[in-house]
N, C-alpha and C. Protein backbone atom coordinates (compact mmCIF):
# COMPACT_ATOMS: atom_id res chain seq x y z
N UNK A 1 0.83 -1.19 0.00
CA UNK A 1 0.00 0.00 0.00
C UNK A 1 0.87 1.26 0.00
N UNK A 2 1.79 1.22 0.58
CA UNK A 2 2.85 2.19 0.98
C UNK A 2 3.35 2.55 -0.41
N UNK A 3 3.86 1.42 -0.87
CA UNK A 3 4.57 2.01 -2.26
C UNK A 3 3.46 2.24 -3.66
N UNK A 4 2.15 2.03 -3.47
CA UNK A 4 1.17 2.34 -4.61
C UNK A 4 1.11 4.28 -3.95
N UNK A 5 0.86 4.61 -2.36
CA UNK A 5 0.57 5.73 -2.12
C UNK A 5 2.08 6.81 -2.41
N UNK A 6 3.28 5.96 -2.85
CA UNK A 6 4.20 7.22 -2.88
C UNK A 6 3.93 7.31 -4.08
N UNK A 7 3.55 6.00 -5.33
CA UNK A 7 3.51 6.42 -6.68
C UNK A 7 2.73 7.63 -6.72
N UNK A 8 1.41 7.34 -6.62
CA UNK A 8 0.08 8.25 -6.83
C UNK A 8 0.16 9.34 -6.33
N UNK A 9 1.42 9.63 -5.49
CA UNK A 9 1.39 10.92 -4.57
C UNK A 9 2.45 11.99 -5.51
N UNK A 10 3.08 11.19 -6.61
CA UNK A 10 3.70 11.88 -7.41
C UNK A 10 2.52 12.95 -8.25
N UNK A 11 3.50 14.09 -8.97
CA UNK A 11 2.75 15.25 -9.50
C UNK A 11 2.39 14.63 -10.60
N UNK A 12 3.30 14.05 -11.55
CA UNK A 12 2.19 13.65 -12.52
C UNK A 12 1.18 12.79 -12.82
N UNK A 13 1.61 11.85 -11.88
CA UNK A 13 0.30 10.91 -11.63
C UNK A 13 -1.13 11.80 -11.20
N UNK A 14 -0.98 12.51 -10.21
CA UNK A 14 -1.78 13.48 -9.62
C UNK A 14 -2.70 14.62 -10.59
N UNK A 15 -2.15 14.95 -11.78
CA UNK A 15 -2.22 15.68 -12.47
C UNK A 15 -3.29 14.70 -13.64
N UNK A 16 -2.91 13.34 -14.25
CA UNK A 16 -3.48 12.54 -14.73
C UNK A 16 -4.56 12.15 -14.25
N UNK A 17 -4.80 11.83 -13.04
CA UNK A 17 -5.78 11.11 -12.20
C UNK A 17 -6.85 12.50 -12.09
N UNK A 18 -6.38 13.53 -12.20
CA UNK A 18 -6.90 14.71 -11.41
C UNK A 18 -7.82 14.70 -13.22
N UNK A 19 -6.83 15.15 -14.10
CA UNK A 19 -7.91 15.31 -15.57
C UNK A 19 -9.08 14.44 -15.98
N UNK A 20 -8.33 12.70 -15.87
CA UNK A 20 -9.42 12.16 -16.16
C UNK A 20 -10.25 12.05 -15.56
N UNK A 21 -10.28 11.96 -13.91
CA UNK A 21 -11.51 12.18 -13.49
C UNK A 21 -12.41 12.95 -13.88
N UNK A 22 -12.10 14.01 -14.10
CA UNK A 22 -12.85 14.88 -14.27
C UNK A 22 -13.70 15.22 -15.61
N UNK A 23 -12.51 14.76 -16.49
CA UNK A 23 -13.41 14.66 -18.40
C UNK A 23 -14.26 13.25 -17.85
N UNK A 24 -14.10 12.19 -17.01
CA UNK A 24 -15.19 10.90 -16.85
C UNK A 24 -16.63 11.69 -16.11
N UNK A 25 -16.39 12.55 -15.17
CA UNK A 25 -17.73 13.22 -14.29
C UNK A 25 -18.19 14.37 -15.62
N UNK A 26 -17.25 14.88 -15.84
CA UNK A 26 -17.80 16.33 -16.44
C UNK A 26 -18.64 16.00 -18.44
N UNK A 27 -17.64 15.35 -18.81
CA UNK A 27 -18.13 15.20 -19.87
C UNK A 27 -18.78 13.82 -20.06
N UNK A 28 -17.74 12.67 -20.51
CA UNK A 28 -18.50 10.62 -20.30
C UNK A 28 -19.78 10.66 -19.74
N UNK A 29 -19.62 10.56 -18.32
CA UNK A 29 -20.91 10.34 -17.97
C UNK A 29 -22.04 11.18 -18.11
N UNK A 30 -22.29 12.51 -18.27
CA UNK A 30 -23.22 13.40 -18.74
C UNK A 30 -23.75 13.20 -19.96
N UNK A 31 -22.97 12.54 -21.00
CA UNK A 31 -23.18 12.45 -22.34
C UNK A 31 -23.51 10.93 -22.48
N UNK A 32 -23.66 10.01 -21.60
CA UNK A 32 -24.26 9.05 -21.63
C UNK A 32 -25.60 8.85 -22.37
N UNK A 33 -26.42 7.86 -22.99
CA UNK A 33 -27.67 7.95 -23.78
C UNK A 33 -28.44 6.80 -22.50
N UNK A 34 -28.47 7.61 -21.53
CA UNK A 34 -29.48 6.08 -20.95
C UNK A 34 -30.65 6.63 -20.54
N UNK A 35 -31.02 8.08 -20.83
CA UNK A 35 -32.65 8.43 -20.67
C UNK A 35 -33.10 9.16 -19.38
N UNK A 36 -32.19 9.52 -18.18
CA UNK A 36 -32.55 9.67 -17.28
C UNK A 36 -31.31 9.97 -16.39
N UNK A 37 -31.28 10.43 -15.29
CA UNK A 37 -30.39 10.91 -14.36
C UNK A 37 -29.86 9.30 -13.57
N UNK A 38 -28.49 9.17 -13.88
CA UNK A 38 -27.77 7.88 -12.95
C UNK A 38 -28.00 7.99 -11.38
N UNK A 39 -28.21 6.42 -11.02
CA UNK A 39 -28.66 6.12 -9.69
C UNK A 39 -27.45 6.61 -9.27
N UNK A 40 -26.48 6.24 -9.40
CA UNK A 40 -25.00 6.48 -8.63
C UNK A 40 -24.81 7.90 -8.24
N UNK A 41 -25.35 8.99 -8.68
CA UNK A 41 -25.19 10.44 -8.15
C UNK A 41 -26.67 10.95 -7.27
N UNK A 42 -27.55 9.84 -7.29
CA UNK A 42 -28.50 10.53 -6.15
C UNK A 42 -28.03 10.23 -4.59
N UNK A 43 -28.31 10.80 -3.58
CA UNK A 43 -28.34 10.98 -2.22
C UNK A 43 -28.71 9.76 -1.57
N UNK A 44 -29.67 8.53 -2.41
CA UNK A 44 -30.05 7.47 -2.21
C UNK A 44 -31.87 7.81 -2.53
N UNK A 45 -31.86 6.53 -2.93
CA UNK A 45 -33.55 6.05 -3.30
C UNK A 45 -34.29 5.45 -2.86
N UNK A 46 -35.77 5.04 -3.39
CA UNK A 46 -36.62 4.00 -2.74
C UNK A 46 -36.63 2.96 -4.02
N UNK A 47 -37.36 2.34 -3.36
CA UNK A 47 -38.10 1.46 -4.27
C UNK A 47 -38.97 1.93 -5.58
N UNK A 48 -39.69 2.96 -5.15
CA UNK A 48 -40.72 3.23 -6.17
C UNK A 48 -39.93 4.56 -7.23
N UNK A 49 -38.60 4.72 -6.50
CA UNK A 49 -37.84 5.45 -7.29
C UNK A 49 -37.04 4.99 -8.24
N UNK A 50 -36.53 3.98 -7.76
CA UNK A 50 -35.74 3.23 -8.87
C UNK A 50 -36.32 2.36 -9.57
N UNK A 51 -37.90 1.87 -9.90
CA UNK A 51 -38.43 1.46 -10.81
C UNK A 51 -38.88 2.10 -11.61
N UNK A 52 -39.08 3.87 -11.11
CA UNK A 52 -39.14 5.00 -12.13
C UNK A 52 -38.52 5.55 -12.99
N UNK A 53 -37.17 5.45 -12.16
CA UNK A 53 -35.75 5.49 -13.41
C UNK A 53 -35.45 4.36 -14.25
N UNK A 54 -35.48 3.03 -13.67
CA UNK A 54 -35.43 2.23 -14.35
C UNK A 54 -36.03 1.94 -15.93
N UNK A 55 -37.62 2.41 -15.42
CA UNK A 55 -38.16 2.19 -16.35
C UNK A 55 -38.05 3.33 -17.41
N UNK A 56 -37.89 4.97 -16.90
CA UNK A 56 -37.61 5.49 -17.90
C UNK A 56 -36.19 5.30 -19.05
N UNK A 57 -35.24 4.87 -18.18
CA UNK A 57 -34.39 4.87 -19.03
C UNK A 57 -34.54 3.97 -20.36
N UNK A 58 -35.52 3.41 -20.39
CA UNK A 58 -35.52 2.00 -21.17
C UNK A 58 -34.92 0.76 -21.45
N UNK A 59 -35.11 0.04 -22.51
CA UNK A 59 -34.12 -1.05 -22.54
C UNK A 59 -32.80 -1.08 -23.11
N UNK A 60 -32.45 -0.06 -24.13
CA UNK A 60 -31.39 0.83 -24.42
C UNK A 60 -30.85 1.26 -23.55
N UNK A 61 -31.45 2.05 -22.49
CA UNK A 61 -30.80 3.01 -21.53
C UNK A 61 -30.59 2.04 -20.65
N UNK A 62 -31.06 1.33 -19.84
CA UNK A 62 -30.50 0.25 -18.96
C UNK A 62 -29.20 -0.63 -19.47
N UNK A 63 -29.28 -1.19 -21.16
CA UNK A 63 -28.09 -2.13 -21.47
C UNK A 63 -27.22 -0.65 -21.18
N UNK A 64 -27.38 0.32 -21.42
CA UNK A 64 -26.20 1.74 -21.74
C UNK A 64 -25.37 1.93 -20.68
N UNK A 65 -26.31 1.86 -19.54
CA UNK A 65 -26.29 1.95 -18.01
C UNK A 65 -25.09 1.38 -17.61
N UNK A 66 -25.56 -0.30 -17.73
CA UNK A 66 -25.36 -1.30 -17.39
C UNK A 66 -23.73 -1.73 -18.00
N UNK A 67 -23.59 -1.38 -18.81
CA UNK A 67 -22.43 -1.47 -19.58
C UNK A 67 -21.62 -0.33 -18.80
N UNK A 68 -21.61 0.88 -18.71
CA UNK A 68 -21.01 1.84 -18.03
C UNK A 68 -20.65 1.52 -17.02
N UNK A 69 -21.63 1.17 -16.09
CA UNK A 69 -21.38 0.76 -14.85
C UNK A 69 -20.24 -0.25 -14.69
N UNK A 70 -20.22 -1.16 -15.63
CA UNK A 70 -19.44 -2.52 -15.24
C UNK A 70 -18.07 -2.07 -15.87
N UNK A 71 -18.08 -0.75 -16.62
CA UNK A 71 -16.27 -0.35 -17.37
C UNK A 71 -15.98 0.85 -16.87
N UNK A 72 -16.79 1.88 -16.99
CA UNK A 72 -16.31 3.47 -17.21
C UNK A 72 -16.23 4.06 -15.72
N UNK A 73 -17.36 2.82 -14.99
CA UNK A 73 -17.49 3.57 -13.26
C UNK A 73 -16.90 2.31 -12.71
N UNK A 74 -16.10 1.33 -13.15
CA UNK A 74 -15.59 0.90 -12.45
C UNK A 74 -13.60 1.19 -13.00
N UNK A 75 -13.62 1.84 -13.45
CA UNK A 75 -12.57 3.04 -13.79
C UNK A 75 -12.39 4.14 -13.12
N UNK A 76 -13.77 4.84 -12.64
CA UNK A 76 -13.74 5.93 -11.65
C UNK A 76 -13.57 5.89 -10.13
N UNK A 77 -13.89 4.61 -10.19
CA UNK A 77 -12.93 4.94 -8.67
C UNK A 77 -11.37 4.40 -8.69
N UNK A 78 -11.15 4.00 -9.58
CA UNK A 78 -9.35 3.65 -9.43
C UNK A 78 -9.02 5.09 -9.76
N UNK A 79 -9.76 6.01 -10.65
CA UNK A 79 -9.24 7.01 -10.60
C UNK A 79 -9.24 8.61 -9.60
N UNK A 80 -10.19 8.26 -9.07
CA UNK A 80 -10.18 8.76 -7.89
C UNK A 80 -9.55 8.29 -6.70
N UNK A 81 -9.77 7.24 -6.19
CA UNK A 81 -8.80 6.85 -5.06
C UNK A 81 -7.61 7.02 -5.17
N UNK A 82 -7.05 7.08 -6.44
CA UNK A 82 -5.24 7.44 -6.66
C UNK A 82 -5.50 8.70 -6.12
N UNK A 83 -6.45 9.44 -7.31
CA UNK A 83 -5.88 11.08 -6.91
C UNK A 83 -6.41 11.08 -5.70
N UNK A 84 -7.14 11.04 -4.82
CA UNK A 84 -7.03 11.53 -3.22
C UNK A 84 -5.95 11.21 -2.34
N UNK A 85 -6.16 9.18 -2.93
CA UNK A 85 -5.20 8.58 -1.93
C UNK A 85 -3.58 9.67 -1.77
N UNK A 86 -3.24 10.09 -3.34
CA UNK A 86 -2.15 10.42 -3.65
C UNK A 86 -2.28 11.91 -3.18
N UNK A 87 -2.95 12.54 -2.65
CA UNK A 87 -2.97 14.10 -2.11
C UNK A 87 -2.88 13.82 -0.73
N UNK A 88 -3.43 12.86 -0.07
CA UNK A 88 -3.35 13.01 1.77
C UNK A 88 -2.39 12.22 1.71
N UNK A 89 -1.60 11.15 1.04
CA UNK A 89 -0.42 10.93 1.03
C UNK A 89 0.62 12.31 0.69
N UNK A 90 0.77 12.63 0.11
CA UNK A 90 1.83 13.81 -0.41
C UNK A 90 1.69 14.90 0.99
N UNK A 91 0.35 15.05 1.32
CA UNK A 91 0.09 16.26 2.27
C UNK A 91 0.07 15.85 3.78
N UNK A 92 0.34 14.71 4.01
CA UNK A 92 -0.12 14.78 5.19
C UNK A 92 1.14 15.11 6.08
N UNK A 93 0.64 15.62 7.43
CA UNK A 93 1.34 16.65 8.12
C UNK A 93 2.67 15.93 8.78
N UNK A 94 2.27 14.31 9.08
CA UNK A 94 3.07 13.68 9.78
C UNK A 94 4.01 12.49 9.39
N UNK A 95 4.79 11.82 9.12
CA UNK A 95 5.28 10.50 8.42
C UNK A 95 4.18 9.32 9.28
N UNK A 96 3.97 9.50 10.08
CA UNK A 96 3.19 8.81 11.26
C UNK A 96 1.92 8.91 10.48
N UNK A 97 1.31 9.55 9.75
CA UNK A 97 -0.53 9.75 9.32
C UNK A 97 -0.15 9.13 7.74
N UNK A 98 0.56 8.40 6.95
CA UNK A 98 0.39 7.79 6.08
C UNK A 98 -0.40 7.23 5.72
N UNK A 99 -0.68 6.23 6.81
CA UNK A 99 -2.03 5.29 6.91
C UNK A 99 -3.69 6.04 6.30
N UNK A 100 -3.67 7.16 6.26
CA UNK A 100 -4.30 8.35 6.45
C UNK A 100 -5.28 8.15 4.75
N UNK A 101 -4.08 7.62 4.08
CA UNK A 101 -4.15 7.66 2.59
C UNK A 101 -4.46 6.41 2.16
N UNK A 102 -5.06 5.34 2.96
CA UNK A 102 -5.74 4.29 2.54
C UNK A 102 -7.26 4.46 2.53
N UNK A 103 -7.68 5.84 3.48
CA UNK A 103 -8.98 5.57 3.76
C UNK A 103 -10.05 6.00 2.07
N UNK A 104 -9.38 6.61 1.20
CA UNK A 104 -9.95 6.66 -0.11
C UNK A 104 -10.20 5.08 -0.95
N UNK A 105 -9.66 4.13 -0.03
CA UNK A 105 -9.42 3.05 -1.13
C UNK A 105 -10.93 2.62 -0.30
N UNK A 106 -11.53 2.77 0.92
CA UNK A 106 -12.81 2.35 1.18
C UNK A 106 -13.72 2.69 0.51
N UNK A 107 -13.38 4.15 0.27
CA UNK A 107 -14.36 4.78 -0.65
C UNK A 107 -14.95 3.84 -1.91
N UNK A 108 -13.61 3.64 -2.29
CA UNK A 108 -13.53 2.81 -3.66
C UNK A 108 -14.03 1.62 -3.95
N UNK A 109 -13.78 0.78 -2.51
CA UNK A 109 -14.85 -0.41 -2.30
C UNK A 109 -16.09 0.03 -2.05
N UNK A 110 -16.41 0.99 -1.65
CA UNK A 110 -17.96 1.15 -1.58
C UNK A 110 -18.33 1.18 -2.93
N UNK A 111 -17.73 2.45 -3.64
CA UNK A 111 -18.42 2.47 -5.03
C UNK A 111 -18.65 1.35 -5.57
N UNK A 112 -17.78 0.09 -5.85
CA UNK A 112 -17.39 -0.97 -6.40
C UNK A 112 -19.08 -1.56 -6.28
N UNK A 113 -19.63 -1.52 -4.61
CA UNK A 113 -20.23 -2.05 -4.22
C UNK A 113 -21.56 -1.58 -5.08
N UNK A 114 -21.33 -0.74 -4.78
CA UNK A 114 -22.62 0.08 -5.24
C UNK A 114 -22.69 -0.19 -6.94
N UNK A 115 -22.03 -0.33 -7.94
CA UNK A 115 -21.83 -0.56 -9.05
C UNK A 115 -22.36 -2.23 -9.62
N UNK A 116 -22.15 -3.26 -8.25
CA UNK A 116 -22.54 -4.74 -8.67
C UNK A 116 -23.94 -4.41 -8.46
N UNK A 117 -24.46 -3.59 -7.07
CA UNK A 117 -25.74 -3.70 -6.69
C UNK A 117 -26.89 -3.08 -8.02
N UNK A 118 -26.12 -1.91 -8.75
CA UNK A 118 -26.84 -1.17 -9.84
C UNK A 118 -27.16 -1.83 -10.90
N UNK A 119 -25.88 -2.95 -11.38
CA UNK A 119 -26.15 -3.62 -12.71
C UNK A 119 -26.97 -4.90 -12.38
N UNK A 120 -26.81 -5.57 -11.08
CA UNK A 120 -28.05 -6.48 -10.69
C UNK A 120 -29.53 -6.26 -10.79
N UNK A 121 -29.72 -4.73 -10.20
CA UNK A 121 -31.13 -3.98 -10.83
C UNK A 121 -31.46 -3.99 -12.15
N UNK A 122 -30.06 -3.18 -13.00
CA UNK A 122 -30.81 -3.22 -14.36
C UNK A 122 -30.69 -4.00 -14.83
N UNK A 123 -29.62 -5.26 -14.57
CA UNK A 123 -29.89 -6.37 -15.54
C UNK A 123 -31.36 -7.80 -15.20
N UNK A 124 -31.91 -7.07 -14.11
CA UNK A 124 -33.27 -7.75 -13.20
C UNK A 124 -34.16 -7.08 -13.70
N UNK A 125 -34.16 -6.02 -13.88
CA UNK A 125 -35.48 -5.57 -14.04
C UNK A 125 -36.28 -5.85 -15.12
N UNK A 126 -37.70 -6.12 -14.77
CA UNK A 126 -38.44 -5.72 -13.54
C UNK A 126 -38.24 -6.36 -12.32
N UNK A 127 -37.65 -7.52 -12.44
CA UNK A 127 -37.63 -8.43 -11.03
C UNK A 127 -36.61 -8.26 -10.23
N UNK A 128 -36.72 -6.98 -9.28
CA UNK A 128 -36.02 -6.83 -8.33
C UNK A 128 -36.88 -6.75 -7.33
N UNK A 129 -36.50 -6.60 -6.25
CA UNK A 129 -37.10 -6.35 -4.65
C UNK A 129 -36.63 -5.20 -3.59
N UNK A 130 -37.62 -4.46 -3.12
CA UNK A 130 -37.22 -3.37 -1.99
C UNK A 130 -35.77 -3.89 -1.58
N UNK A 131 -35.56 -5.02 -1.00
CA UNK A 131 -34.68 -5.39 -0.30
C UNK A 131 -33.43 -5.24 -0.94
N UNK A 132 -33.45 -5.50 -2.61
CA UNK A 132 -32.00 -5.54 -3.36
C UNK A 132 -32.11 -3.55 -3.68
N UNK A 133 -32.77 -3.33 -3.75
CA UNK A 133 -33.04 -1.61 -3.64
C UNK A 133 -32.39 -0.96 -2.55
N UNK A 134 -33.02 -1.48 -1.11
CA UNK A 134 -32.52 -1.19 -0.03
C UNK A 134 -30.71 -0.77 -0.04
N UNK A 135 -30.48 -2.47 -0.30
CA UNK A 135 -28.75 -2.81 -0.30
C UNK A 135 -28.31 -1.64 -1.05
N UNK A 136 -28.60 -1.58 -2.44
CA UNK A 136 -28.08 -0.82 -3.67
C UNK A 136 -27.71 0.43 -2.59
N UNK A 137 -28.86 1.32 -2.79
CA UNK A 137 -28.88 3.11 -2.05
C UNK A 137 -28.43 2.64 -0.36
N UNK A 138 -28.28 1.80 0.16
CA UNK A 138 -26.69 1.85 1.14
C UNK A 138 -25.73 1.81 0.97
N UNK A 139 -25.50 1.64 -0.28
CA UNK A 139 -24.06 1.68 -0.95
C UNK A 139 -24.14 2.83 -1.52
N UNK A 140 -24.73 3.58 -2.01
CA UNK A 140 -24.80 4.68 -2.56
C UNK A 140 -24.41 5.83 -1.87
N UNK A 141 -25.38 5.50 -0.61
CA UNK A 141 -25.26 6.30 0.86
C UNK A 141 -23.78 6.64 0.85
N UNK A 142 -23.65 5.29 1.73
CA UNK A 142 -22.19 5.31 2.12
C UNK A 142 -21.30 5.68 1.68
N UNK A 143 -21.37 5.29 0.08
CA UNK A 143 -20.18 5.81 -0.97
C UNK A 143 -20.03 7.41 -0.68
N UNK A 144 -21.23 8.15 -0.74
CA UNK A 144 -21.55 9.61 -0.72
C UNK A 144 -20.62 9.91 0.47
N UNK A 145 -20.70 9.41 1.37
CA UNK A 145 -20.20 9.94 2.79
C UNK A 145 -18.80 9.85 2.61
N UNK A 146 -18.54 8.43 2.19
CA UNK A 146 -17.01 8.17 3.09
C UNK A 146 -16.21 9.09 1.52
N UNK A 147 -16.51 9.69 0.15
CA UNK A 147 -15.87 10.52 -0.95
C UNK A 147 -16.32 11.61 -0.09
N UNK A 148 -17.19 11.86 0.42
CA UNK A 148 -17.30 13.28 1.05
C UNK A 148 -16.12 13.60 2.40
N UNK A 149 -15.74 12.79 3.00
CA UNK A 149 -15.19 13.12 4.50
C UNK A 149 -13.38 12.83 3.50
N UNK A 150 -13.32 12.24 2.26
CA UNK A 150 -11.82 12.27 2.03
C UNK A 150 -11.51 13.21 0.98
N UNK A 151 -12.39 13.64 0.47
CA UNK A 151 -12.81 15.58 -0.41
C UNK A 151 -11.99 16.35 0.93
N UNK A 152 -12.81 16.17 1.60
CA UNK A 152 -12.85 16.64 2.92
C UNK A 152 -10.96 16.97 3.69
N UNK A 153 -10.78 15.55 3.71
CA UNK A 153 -9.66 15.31 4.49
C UNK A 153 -8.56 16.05 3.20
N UNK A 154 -8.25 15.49 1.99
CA UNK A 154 -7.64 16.14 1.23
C UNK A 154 -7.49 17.28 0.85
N UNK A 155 -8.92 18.26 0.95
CA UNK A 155 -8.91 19.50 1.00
C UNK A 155 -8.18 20.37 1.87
N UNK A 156 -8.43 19.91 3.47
CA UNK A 156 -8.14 20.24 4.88
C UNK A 156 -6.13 19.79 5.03
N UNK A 157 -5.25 18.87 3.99
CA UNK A 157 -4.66 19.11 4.11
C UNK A 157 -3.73 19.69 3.14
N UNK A 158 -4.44 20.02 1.79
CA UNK A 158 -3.87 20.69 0.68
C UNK A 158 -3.86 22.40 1.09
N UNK A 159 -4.80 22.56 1.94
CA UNK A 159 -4.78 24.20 2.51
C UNK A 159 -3.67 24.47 3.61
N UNK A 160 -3.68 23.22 4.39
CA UNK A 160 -2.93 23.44 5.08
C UNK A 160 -1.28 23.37 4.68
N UNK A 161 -0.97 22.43 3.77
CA UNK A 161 0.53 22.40 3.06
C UNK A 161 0.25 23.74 2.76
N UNK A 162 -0.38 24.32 1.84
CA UNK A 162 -0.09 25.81 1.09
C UNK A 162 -0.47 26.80 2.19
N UNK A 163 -0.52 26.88 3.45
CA UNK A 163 -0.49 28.17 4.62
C UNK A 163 0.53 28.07 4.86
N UNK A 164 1.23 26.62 5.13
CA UNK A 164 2.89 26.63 5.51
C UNK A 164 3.93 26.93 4.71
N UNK A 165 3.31 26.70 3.20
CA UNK A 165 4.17 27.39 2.34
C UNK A 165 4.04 28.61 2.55
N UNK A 166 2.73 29.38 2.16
CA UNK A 166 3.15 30.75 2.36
C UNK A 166 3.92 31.56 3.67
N UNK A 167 4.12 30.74 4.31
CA UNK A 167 4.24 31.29 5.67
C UNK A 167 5.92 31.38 5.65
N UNK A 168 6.18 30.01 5.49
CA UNK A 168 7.68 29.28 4.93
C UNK A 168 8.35 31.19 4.00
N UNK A 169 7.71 31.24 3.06
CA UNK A 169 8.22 32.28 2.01
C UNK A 169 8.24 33.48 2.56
N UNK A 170 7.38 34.01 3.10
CA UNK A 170 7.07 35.34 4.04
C UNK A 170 8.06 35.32 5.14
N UNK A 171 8.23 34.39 6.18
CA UNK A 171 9.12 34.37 7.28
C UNK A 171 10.67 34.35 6.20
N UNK A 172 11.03 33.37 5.13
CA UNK A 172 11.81 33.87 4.50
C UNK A 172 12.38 35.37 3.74
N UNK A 173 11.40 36.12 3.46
CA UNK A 173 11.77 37.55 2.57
C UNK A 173 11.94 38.42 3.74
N UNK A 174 11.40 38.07 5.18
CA UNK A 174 11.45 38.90 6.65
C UNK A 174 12.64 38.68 6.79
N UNK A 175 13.88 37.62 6.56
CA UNK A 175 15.12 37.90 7.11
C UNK A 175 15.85 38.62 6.81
């Protein structure tokens, strides 16, 4: 783990991980043809919600889905967990908080999770159950949270490397 987090913590890896993510959220998946707004970016659903999307997307939009899900979003989180893993690795304050930079790779198993539970829906439907619904949008949940608290953590220490820089430069031009 140690030696995947010094790779990823490099600038150009960082820089790579950082673009494609972002042409995969900003452009790929927006330009998707599946009819309807992806389960994977709501807050979580019900039952009577995801047979609404389901069904709008159609049978096109579900194989479209379904296919995405199993290549392009299971691409997005290897590419995200680098670039975070590889920012609270690079940033973190202590040699001791390394460990710090695994917690994106949970993230990543959640998504994962959330990605088998989505293509089981659309490749079921109609025959799914509250219960496989349920599972799905707890993974969804969760995913939301634990990318939110390492946004979070990476943010909280990319501000903080750049206060010590500036501080570093200023206490320098004062001598």
């Amino acid at each position: 783990m140690r030696t995947y987090c010094e790779y990823v913590s490099r600038a150009p890896v960082l820089g790579v991980t950082l673009v494609t993510g972002l042409l995969l959220l900003g452009v790929v998946f927006p330009a998707l043809p599946i009819g309807g707004e992806m389960l994977d970016v709501r807050p979580g659903y019900t039952y009577d919600e995801v047979i609404a999307a389901l069904d709008g997307y159609g049978a096109q939009g579900r194989g479209v889905y379904a296919w995405a899900s199993a290549t392009l979003d299971t691409v997005l989180p290897v590419i995200y967990v680098s670039f975070l893993a590889g920012l609270i690795y690079r940033f973190r304050p202590t040699e001791r908080l390394w460990w710090l930079a695994s917690l994106p790779v949970a993230a990543g198993v959640l998504d994962l999770g959330e990605n088998v539970q989505i293509i089981l829906m659309l490749l079921h439907y109609p025959d799914i159950s509250a219960g496989q619904v349920a599972r799905a949008s707890v993974f969804t949940v969760s995913k939301g949270y634990a990318v939110t608290v390492c946004l979070a953590l990476a943010g909280l220490l990319l501000a903080r490397a750049a206060g010590s820089h500036v501080v570093h430069r200023v206490r320098g031009r004062n001598r």
